[in-house]
N, C-alpha and C. Protein backbone atom coordinates (compact mmCIF):
# COMPACT_ATOMS: atom_id res chain seq x y z
N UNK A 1 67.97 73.62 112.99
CA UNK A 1 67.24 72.74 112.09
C UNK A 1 66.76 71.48 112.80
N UNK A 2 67.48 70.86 113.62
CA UNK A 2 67.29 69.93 114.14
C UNK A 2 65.67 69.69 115.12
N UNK A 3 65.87 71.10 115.99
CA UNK A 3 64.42 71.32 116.72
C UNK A 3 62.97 71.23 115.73
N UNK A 4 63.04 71.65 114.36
CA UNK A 4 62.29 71.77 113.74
C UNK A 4 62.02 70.70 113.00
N UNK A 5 62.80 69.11 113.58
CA UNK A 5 62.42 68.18 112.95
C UNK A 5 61.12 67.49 113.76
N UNK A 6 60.39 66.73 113.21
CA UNK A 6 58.84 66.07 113.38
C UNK A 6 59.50 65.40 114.66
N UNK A 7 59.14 65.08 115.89
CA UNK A 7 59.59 64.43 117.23
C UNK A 7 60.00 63.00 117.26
N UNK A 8 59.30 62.12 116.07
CA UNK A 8 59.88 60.70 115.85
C UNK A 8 61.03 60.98 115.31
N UNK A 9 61.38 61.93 114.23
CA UNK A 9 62.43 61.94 113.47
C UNK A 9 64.04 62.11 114.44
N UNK A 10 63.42 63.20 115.72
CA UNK A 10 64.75 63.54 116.21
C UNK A 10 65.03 62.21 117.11
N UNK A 11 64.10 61.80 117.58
CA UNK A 11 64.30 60.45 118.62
C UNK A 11 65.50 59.24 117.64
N UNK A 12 64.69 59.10 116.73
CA UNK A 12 65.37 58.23 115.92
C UNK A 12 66.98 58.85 115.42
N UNK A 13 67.31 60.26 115.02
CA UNK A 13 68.25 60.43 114.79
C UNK A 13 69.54 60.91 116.30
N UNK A 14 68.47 61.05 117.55
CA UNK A 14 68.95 61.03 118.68
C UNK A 14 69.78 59.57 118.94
N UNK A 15 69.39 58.68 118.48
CA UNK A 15 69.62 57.22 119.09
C UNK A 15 70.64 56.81 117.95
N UNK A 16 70.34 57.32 116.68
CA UNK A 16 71.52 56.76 115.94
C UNK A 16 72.79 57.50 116.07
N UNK A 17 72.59 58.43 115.88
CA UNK A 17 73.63 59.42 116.35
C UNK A 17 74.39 59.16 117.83
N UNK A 18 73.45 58.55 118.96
CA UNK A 18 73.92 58.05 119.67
C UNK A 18 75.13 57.08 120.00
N UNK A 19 74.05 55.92 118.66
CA UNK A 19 75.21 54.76 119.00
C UNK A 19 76.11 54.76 118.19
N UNK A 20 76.52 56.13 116.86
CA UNK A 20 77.49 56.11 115.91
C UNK A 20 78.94 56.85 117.15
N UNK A 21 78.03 57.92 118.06
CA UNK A 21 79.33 58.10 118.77
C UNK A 21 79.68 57.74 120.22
N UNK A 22 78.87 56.80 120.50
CA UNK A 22 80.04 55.77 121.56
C UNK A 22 80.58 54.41 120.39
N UNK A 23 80.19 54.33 119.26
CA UNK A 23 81.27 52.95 118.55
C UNK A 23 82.56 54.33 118.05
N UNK A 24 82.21 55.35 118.15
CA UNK A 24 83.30 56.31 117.88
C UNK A 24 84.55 56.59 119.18
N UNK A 25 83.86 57.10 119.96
CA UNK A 25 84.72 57.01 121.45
C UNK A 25 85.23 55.75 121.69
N UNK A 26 85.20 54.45 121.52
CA UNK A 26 86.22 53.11 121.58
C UNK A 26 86.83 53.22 120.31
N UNK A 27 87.36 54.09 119.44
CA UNK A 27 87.89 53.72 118.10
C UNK A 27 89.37 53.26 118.33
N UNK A 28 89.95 53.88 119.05
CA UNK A 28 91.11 53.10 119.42
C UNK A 28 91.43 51.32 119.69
N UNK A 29 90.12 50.51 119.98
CA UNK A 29 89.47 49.21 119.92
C UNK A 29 89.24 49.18 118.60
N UNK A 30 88.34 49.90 118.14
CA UNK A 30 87.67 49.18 116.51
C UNK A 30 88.35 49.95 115.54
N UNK A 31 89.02 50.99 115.59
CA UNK A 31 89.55 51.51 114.41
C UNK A 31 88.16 52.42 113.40
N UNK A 32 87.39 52.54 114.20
CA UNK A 32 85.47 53.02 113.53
C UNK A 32 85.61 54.43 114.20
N UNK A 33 87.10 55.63 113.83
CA UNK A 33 86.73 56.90 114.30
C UNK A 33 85.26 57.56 113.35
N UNK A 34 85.21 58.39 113.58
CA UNK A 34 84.06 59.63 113.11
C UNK A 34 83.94 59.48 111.60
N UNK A 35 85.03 59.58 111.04
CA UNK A 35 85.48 59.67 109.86
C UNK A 35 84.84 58.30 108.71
N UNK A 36 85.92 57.21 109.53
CA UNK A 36 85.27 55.74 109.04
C UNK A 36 83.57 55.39 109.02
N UNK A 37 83.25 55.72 110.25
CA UNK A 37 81.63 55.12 110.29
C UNK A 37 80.87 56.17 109.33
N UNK A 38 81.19 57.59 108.99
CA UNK A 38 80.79 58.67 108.50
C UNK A 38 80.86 57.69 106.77
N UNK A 39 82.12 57.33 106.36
CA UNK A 39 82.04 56.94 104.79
C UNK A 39 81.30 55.30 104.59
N UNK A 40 81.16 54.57 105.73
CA UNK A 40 80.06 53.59 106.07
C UNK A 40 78.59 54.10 106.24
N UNK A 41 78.09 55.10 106.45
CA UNK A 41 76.94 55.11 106.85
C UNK A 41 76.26 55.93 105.72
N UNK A 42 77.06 57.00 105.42
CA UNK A 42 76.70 58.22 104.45
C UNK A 42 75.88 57.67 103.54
N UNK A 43 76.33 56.99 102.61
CA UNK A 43 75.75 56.57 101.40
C UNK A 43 74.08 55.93 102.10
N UNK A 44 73.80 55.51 103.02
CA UNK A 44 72.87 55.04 102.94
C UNK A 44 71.79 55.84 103.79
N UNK A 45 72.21 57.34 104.22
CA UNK A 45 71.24 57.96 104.90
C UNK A 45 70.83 59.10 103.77
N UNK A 46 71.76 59.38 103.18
CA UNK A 46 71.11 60.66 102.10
C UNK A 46 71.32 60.43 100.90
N UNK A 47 70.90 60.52 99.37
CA UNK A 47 71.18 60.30 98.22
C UNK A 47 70.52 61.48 97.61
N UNK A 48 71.23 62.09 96.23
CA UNK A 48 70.06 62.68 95.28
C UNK A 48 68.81 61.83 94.36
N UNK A 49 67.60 62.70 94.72
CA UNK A 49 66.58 62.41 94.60
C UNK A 49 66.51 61.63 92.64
N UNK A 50 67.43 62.02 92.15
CA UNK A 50 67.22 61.11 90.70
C UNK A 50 68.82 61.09 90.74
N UNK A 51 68.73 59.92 89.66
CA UNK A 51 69.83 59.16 88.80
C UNK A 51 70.71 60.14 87.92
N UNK A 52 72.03 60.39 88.51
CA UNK A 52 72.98 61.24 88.05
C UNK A 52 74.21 60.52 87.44
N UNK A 53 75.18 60.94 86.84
CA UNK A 53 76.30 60.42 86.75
C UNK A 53 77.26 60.06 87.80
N UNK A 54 78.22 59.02 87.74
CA UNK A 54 79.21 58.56 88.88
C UNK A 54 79.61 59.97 89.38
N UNK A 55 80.05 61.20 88.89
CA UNK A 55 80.83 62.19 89.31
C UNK A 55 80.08 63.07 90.23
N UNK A 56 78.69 63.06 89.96
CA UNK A 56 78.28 63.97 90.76
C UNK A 56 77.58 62.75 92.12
N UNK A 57 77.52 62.10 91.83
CA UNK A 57 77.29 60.85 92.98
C UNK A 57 77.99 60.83 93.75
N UNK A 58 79.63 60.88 93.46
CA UNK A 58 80.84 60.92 94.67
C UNK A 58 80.80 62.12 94.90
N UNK A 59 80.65 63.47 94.58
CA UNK A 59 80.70 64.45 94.98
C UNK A 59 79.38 64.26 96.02
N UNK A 60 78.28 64.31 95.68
CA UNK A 60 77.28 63.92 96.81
C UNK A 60 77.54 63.47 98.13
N UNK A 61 78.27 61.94 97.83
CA UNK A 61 78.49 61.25 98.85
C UNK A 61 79.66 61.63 99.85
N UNK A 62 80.60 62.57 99.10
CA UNK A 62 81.56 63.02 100.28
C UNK A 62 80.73 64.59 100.93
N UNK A 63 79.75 65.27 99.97
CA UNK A 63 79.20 66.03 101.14
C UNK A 63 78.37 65.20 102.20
N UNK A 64 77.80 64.35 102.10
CA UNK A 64 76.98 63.83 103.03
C UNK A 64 78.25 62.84 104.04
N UNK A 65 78.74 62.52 103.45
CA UNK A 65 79.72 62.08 104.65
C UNK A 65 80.80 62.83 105.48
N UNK A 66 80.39 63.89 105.11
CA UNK A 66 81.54 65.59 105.82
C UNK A 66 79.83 65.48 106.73
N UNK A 67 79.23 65.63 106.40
CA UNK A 67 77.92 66.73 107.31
C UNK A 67 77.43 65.17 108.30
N UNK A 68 77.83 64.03 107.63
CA UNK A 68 77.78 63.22 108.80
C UNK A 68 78.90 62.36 109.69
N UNK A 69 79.96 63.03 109.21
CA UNK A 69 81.05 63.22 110.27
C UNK A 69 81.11 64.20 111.44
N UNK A 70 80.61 65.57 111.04
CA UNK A 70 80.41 66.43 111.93
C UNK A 70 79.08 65.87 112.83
N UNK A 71 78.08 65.58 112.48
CA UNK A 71 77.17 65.54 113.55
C UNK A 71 77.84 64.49 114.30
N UNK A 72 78.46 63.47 113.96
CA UNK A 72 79.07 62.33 114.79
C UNK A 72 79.61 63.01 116.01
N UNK A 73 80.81 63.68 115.39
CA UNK A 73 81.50 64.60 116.44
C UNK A 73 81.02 65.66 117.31
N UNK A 74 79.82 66.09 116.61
CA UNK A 74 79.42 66.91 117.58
C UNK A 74 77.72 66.64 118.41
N UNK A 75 77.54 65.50 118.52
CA UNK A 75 76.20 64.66 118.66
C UNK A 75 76.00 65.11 120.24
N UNK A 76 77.13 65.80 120.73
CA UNK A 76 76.18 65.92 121.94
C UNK A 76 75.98 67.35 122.30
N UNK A 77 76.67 68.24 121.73
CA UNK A 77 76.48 69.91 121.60
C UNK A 77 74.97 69.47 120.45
N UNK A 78 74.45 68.80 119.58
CA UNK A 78 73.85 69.05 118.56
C UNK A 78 72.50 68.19 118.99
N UNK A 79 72.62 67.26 119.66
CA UNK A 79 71.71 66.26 120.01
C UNK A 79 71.26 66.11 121.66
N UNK A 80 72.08 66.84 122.19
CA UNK A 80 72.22 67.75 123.67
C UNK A 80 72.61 66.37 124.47
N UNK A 81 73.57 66.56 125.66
CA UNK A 81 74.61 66.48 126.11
C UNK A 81 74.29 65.23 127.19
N UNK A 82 73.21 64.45 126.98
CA UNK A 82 72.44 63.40 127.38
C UNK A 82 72.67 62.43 126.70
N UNK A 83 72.70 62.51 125.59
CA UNK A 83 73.04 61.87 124.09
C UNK A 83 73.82 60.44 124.66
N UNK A 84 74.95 60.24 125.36
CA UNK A 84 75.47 58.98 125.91
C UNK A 84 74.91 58.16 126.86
N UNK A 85 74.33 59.04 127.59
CA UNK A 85 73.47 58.27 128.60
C UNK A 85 71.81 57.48 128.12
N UNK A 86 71.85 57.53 126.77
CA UNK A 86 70.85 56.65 126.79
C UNK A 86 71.54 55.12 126.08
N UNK A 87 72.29 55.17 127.00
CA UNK A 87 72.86 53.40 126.73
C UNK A 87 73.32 53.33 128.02
């Protein structure tokens, strides 16, 4: 899915994804593993498209913060293996 995104889109999610997992690799310093920055960030990269109730909102927000925990963790099998070296 990722290849099939528009070329600004992957750059931009190349670089965030980037810098979510080197503040991930010092977590032992910040306490900001995969997990933490995943329930910090989630809410503000994906939402449903209309106004639902609180219940299905948190259900939302912990799938989007599972599917953006994993790319955290796996940002450089997924975002290819360069992914650190652009810092």
């Amino acid at each position: 899915l990722v290849n099939q995104l528009p070329e600004a889109n992957l750059i931009l999610l190349r670089h965030l994804f980037g810098v979510l997992h080197h503040i991930e690799q010092n977590s032992g310093v910040n306490q900001m593993n995969a997990f933490n920055l995943a329930l910090c960030i989630a809410p503000n990269m994906l939402w449903l498209p209309s106004p639902t109730g609180p219940e299905e909102e948190s259900r939302s927000t912990k799938k989007v913060a599972l599917l953006v925990q994993f790319l955290i963790e796996n940002s450089g099998e997924i975002f290819g293996g360069d992914i650190v070296s652009l810092f």
